[in-house]
PDB file of N, CA and C in Angstrom:
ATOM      1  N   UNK A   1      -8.562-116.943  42.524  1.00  0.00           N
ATOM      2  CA  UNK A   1      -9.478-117.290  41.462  1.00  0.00           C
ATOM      3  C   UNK A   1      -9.379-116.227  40.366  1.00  0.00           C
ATOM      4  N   UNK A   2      -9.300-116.632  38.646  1.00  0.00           N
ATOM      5  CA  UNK A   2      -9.496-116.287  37.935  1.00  0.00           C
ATOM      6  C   UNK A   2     -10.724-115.106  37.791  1.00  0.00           C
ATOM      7  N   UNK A   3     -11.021-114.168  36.822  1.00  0.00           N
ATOM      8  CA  UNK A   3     -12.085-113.604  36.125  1.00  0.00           C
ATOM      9  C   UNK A   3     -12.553-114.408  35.539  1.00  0.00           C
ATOM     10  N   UNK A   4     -11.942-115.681  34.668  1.00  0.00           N
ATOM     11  CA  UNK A   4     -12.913-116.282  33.681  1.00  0.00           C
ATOM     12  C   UNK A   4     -13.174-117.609  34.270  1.00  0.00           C
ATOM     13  N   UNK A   5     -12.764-118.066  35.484  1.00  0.00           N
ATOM     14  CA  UNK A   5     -12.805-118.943  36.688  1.00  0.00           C
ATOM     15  C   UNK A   5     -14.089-118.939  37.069  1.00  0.00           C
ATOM     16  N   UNK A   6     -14.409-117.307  37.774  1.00  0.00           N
ATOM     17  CA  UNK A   6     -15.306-116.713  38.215  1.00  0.00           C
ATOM     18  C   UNK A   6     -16.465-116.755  37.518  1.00  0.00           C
ATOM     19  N   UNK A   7     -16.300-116.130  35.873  1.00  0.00           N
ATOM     20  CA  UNK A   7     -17.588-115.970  35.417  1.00  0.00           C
ATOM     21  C   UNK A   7     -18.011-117.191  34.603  1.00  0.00           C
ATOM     22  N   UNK A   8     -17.231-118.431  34.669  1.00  0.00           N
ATOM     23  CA  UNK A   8     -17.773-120.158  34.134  1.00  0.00           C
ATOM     24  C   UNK A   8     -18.289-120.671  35.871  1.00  0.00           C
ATOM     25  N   UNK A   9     -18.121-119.932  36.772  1.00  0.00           N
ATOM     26  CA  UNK A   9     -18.965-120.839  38.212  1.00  0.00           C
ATOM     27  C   UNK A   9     -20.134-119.552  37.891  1.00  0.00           C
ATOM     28  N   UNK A  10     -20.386-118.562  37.957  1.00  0.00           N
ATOM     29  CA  UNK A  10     -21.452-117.451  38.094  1.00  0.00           C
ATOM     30  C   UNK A  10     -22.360-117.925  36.367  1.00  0.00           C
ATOM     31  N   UNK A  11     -21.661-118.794  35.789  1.00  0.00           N
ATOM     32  CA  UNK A  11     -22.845-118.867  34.348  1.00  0.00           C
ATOM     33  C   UNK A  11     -23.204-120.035  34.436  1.00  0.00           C
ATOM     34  N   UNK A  12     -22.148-121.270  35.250  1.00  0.00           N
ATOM     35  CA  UNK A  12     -22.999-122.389  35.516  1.00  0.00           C
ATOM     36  C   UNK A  12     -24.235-122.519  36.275  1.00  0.00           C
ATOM     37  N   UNK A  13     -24.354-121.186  37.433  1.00  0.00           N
ATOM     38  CA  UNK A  13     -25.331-121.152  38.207  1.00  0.00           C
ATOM     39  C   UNK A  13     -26.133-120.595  37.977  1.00  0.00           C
ATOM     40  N   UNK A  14     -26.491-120.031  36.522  1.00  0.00           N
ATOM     41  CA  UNK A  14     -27.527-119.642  36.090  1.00  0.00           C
ATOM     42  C   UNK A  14     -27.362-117.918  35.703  1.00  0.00           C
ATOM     43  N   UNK A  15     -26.891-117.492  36.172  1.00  0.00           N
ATOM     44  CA  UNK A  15     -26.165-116.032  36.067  1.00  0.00           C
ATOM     45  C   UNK A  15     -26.241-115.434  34.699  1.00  0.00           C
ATOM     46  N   UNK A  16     -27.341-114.495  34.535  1.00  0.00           N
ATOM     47  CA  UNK A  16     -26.756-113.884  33.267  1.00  0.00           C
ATOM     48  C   UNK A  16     -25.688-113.074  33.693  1.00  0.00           C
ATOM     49  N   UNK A  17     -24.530-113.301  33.051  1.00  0.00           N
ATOM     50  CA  UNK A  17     -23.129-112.837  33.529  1.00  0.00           C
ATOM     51  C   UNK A  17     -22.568-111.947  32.202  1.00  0.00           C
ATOM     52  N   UNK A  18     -23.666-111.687  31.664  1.00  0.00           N
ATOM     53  CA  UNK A  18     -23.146-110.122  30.196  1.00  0.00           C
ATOM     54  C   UNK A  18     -23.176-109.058  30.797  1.00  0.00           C
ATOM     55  N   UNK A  19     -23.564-108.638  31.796  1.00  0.00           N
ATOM     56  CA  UNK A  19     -23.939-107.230  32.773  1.00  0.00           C
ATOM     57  C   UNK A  19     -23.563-107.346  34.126  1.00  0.00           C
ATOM     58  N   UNK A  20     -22.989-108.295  34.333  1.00  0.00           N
ATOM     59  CA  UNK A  20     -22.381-108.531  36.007  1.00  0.00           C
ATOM     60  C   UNK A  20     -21.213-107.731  36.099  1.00  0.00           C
ATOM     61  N   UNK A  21     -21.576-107.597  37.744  1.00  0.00           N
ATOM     62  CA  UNK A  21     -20.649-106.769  38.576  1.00  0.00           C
ATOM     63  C   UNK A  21     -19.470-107.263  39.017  1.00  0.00           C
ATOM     64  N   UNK A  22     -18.040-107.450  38.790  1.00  0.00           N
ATOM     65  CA  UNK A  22     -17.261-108.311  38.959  1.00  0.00           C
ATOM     66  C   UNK A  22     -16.899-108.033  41.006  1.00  0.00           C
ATOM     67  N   UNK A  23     -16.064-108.905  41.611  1.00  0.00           N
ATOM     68  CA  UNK A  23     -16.149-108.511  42.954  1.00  0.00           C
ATOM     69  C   UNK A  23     -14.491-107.985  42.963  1.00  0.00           C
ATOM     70  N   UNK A  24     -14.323-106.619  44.017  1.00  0.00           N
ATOM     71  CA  UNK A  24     -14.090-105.876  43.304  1.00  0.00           C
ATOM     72  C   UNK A  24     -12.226-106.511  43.781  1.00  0.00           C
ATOM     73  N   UNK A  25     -11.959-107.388  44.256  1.00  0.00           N
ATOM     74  CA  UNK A  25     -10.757-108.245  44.495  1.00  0.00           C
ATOM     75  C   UNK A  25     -10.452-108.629  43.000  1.00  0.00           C
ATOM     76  N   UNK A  26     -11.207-109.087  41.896  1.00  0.00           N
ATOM     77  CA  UNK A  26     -11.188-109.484  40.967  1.00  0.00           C
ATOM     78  C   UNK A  26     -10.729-108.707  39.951  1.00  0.00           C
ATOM     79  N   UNK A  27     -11.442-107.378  40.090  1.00  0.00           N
ATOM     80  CA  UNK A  27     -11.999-106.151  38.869  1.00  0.00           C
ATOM     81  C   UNK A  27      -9.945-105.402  39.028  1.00  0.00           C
ATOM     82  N   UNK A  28      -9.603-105.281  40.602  1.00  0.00           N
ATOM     83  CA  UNK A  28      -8.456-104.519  40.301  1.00  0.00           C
ATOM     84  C   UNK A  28      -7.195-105.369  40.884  1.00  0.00           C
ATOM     85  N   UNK A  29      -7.596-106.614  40.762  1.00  0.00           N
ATOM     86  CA  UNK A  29      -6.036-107.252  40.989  1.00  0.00           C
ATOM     87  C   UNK A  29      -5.408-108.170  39.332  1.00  0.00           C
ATOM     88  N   UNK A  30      -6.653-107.955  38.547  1.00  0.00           N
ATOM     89  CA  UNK A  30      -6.579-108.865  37.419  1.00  0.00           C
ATOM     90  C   UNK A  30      -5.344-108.276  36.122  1.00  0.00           C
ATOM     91  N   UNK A  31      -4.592-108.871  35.749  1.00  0.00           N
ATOM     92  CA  UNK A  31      -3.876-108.415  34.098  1.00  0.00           C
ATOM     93  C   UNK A  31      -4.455-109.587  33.351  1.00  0.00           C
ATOM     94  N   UNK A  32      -5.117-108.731  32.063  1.00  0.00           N
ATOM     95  CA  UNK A  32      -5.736-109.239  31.364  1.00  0.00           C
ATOM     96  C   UNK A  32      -4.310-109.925  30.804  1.00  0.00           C
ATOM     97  N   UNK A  33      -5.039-111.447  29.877  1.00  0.00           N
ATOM     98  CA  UNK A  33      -3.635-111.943  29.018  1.00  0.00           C
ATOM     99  C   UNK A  33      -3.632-111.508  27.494  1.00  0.00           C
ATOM    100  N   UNK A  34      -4.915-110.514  27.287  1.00  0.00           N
ATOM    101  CA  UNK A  34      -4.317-109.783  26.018  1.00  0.00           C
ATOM    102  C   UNK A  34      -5.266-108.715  25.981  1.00  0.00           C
ATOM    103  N   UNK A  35      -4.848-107.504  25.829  1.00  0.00           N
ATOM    104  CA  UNK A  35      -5.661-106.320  25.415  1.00  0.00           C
ATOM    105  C   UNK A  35      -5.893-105.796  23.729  1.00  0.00           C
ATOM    106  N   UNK A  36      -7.757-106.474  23.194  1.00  0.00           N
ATOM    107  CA  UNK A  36      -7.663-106.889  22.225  1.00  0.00           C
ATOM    108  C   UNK A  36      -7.626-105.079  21.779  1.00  0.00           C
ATOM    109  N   UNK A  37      -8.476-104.436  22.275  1.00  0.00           N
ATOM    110  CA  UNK A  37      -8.859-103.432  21.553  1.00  0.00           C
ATOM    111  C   UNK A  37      -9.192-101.881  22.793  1.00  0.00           C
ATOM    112  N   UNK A  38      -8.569-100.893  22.359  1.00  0.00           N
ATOM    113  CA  UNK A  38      -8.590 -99.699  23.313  1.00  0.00           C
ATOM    114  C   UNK A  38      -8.630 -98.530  22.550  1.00  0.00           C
ATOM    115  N   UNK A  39      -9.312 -97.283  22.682  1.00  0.00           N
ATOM    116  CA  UNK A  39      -9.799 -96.761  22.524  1.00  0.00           C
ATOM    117  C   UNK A  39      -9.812 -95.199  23.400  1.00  0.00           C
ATOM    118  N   UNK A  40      -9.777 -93.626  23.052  1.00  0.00           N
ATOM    119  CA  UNK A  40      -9.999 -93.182  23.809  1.00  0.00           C
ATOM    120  C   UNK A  40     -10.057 -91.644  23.109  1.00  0.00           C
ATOM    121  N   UNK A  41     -11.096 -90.933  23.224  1.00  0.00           N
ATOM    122  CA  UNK A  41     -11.591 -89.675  22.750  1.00  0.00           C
ATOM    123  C   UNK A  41     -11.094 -88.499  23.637  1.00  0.00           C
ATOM    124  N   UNK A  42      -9.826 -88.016  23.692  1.00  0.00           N
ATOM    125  CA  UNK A  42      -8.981 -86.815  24.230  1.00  0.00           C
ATOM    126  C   UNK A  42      -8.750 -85.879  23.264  1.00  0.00           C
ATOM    127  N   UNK A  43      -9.833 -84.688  22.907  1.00  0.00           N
ATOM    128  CA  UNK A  43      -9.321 -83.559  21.932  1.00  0.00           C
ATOM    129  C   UNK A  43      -8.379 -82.805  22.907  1.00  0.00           C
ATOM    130  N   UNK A  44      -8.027 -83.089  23.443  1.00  0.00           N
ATOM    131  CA  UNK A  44      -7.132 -81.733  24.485  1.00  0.00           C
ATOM    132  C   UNK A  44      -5.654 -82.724  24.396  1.00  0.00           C
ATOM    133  N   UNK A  45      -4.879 -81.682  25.174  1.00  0.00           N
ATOM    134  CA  UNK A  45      -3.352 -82.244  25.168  1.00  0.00           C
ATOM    135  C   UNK A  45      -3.117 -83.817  25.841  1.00  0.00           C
ATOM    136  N   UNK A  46      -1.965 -84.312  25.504  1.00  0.00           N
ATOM    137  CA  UNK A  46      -1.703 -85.858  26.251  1.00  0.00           C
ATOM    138  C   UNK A  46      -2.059 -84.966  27.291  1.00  0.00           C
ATOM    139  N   UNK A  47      -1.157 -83.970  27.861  1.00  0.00           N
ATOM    140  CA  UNK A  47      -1.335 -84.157  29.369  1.00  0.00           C
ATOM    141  C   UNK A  47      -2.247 -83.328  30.459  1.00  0.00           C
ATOM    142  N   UNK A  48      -3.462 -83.556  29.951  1.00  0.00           N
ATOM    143  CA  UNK A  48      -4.777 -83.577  30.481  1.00  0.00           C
ATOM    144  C   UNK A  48      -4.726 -84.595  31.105  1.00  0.00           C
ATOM    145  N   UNK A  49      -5.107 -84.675  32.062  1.00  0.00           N
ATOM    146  CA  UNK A  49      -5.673 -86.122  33.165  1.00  0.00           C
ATOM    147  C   UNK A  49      -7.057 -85.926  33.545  1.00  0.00           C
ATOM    148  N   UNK A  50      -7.990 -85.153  33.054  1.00  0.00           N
ATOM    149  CA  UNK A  50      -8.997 -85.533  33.611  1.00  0.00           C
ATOM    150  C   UNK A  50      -9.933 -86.457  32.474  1.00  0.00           C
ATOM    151  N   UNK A  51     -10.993 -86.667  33.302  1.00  0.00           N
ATOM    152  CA  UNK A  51     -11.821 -87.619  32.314  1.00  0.00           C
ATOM    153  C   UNK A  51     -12.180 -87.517  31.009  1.00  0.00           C
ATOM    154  N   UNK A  52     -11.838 -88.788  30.421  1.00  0.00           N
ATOM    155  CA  UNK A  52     -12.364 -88.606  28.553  1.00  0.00           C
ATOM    156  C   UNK A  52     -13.163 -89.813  28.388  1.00  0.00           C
ATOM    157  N   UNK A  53     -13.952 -89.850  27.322  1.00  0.00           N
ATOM    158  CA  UNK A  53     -14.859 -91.363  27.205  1.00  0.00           C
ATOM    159  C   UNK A  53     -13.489 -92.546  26.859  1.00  0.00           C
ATOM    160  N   UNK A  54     -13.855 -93.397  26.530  1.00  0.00           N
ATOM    161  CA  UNK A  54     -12.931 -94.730  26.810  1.00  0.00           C
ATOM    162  C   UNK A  54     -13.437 -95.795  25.905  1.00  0.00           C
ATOM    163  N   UNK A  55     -12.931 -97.243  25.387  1.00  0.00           N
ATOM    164  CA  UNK A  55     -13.303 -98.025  25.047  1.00  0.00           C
ATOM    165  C   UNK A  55     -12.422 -99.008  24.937  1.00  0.00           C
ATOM    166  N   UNK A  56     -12.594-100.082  25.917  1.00  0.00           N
ATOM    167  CA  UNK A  56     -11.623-101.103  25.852  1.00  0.00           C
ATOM    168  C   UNK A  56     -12.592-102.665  25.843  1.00  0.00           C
ATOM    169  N   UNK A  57     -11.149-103.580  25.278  1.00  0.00           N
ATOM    170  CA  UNK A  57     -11.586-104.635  25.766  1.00  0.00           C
ATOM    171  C   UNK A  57     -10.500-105.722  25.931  1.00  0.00           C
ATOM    172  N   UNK A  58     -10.714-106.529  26.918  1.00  0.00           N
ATOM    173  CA  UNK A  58      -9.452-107.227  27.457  1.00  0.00           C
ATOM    174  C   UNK A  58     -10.500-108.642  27.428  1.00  0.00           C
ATOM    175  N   UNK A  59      -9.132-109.615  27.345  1.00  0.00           N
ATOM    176  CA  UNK A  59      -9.298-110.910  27.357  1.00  0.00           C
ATOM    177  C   UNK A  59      -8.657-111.395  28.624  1.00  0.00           C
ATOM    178  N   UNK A  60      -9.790-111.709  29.730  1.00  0.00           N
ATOM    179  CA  UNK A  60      -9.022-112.827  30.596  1.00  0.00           C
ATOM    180  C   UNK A  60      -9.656-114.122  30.678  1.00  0.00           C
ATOM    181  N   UNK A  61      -8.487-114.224  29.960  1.00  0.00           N
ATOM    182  CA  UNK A  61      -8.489-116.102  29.978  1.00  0.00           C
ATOM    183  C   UNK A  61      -9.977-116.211  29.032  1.00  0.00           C
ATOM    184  N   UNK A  62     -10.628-116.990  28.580  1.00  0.00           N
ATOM    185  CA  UNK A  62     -11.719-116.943  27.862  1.00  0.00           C
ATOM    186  C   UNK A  62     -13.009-116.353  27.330  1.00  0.00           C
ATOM    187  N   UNK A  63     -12.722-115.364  28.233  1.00  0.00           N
ATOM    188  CA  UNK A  63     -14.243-114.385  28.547  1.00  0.00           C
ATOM    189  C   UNK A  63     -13.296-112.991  27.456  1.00  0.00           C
ATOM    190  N   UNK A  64     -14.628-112.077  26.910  1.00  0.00           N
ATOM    191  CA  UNK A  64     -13.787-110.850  26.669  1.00  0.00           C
ATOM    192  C   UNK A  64     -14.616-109.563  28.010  1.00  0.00           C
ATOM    193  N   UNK A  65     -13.698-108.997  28.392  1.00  0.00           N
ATOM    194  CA  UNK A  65     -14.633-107.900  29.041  1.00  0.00           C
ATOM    195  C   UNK A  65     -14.270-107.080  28.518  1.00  0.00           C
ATOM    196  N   UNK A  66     -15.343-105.945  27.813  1.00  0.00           N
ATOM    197  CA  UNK A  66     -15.835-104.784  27.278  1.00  0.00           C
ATOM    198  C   UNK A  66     -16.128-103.632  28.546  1.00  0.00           C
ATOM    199  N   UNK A  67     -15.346-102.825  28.272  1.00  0.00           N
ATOM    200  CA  UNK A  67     -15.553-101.747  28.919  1.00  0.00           C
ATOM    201  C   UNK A  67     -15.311-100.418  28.770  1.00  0.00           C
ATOM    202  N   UNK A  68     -16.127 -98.982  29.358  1.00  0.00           N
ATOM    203  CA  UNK A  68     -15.825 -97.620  29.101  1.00  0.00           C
ATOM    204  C   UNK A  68     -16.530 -96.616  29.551  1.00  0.00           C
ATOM    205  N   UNK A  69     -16.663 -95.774  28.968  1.00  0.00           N
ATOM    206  CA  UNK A  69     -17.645 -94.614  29.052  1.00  0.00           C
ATOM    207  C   UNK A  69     -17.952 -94.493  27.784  1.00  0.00           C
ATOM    208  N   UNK A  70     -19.315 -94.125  27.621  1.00  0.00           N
ATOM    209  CA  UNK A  70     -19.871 -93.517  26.380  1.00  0.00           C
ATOM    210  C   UNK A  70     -19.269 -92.214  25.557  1.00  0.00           C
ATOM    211  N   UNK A  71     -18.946 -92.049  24.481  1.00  0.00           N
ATOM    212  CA  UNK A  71     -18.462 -90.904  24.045  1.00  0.00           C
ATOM    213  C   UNK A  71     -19.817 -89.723  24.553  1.00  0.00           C
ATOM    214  N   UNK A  72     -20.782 -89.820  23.968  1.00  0.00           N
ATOM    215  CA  UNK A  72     -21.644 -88.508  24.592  1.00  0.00           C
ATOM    216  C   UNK A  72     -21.738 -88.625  25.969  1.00  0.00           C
ATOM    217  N   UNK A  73     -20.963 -88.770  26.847  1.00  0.00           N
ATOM    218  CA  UNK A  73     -20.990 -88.489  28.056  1.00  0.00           C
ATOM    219  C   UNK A  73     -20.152 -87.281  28.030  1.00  0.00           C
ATOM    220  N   UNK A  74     -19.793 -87.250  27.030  1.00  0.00           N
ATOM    221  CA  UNK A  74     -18.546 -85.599  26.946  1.00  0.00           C
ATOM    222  C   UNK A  74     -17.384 -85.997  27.623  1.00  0.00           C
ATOM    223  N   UNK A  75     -16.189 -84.817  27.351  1.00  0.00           N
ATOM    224  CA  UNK A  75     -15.074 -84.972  28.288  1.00  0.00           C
ATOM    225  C   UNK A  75     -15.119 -84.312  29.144  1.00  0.00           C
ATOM    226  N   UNK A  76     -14.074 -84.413  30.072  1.00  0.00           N
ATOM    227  CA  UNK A  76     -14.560 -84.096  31.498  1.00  0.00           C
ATOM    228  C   UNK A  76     -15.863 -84.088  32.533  1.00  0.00           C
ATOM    229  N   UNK A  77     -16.231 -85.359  31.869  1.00  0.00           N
ATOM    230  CA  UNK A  77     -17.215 -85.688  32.618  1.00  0.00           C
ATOM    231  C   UNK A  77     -17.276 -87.392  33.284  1.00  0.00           C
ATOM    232  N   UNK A  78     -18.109 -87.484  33.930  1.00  0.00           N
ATOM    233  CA  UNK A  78     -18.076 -88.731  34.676  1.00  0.00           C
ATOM    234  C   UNK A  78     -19.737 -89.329  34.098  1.00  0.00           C
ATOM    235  N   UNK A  79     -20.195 -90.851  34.208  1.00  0.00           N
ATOM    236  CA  UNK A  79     -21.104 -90.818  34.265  1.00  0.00           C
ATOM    237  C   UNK A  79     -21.004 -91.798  33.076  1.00  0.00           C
ATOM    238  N   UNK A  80     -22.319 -92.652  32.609  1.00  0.00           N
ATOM    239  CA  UNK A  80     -22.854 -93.162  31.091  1.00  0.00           C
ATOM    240  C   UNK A  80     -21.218 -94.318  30.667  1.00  0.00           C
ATOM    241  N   UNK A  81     -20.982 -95.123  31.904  1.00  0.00           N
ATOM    242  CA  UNK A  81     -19.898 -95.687  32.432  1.00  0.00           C
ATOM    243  C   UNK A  81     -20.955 -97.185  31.745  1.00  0.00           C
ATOM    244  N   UNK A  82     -20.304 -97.856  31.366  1.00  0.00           N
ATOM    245  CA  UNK A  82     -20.949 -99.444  30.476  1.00  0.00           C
ATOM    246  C   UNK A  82     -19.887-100.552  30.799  1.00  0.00           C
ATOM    247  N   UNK A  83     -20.180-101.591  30.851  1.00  0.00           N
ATOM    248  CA  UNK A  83     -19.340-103.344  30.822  1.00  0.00           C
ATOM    249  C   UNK A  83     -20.360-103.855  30.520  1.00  0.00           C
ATOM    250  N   UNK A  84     -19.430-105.254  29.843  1.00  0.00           N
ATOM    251  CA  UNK A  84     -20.259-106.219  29.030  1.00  0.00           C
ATOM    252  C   UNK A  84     -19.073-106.859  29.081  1.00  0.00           C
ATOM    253  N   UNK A  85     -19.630-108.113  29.683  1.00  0.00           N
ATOM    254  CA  UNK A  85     -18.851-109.809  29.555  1.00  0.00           C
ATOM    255  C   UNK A  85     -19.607-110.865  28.047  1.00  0.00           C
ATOM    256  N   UNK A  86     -18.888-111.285  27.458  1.00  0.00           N
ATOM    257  CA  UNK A  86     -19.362-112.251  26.506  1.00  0.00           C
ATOM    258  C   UNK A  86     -17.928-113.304  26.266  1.00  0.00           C
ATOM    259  N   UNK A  87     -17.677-114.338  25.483  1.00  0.00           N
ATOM    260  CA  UNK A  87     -16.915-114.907  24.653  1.00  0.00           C
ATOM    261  C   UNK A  87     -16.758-115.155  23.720  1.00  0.00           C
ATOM    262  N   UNK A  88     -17.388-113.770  22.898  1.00  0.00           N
ATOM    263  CA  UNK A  88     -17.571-113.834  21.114  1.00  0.00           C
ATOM    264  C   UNK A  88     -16.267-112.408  20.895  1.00  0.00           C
ATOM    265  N   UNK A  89     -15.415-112.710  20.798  1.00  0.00           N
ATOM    266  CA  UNK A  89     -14.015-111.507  20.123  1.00  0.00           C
ATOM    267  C   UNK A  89     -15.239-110.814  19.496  1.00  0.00           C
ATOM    268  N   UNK A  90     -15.348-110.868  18.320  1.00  0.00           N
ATOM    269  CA  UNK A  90     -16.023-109.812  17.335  1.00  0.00           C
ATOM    270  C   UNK A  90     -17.145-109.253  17.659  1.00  0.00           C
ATOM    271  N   UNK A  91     -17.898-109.575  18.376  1.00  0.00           N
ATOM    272  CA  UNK A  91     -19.654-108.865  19.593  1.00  0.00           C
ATOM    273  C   UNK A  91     -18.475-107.821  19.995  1.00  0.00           C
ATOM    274  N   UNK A  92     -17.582-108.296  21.249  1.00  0.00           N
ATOM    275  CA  UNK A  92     -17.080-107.329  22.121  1.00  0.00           C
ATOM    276  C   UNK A  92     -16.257-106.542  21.771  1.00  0.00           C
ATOM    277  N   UNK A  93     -15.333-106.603  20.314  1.00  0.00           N
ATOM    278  CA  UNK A  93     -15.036-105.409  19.330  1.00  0.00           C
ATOM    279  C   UNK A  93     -15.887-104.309  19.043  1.00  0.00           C
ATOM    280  N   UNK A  94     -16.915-105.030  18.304  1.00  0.00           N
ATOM    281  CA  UNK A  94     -17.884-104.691  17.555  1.00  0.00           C
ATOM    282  C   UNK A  94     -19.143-103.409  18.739  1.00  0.00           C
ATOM    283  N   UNK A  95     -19.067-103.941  20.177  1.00  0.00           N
ATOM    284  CA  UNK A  95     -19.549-103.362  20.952  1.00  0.00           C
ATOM    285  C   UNK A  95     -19.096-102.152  21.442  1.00  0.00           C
ATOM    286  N   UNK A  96     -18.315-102.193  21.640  1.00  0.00           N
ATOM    287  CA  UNK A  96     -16.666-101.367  22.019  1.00  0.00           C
ATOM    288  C   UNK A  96     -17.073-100.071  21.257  1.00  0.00           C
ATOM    289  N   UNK A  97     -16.574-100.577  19.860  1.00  0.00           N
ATOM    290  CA  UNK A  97     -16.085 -99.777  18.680  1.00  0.00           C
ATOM    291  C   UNK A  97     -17.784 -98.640  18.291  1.00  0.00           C
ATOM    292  N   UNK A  98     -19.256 -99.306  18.963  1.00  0.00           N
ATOM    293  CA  UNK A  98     -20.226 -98.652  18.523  1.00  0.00           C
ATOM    294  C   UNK A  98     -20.205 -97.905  19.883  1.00  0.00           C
ATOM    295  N   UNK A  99     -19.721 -97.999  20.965  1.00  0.00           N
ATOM    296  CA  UNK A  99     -19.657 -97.246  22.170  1.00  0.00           C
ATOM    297  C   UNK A  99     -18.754 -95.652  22.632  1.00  0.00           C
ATOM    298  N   UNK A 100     -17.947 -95.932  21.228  1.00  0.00           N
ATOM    299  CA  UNK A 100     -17.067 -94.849  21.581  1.00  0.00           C
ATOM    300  C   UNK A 100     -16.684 -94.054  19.988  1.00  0.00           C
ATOM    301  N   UNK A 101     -17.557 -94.360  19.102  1.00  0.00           N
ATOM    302  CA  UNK A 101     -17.623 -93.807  17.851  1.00  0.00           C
ATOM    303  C   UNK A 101     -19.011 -92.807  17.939  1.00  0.00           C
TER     304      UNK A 101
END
């Protein structure tokens, strides 16, 4: 089963599905079919690997999912972690882009 499979049976059943928890077979076996918009606040070198805030959003199949960390969560830090499901492109840009600015 799809992500956007998933979240048209979880919204037919009443589900507010803008803040849902995807299951987690779903969350890390999925390739989105387009990654509209990404994002990511690293003042330190590429090759730092530890944590920086984030801002993405991927399209699977009809749904957009919005996802990241908050920029004032600082870098190297964990925590102030956000998703948001909708099917409006420009909300989940627009969400994104106020999440990590």
């Amino acid at each position: 089963m799809s992500i956007s499979d998933w979240l048209d049976m979880q919204e037919a059943a009443g589900a507010d599905v803008s803040h849902i928890a995807l299951p987690e077979e779903l969350a890390f076996d999925a390739v989105p079919d387009e990654v509209v918009y990404f994002k990511t606040y690293n003042p330190c070198s590429i090759l730092c690997a530890r944590e920086h805030p984030f801002a993405t959003v991927e399209r699977p199949g009809r749904w957009y999912w919005c996802r990241g960390q908050d920029r004032k969560a600082g870098i190297h830090k964990t925590g102030m972690e956000w998703t948001f499901f909708t099917r409006d492109r420009e909300l989940a840009v627009n969400t994104a882009t106020a999440r990590i600015e």
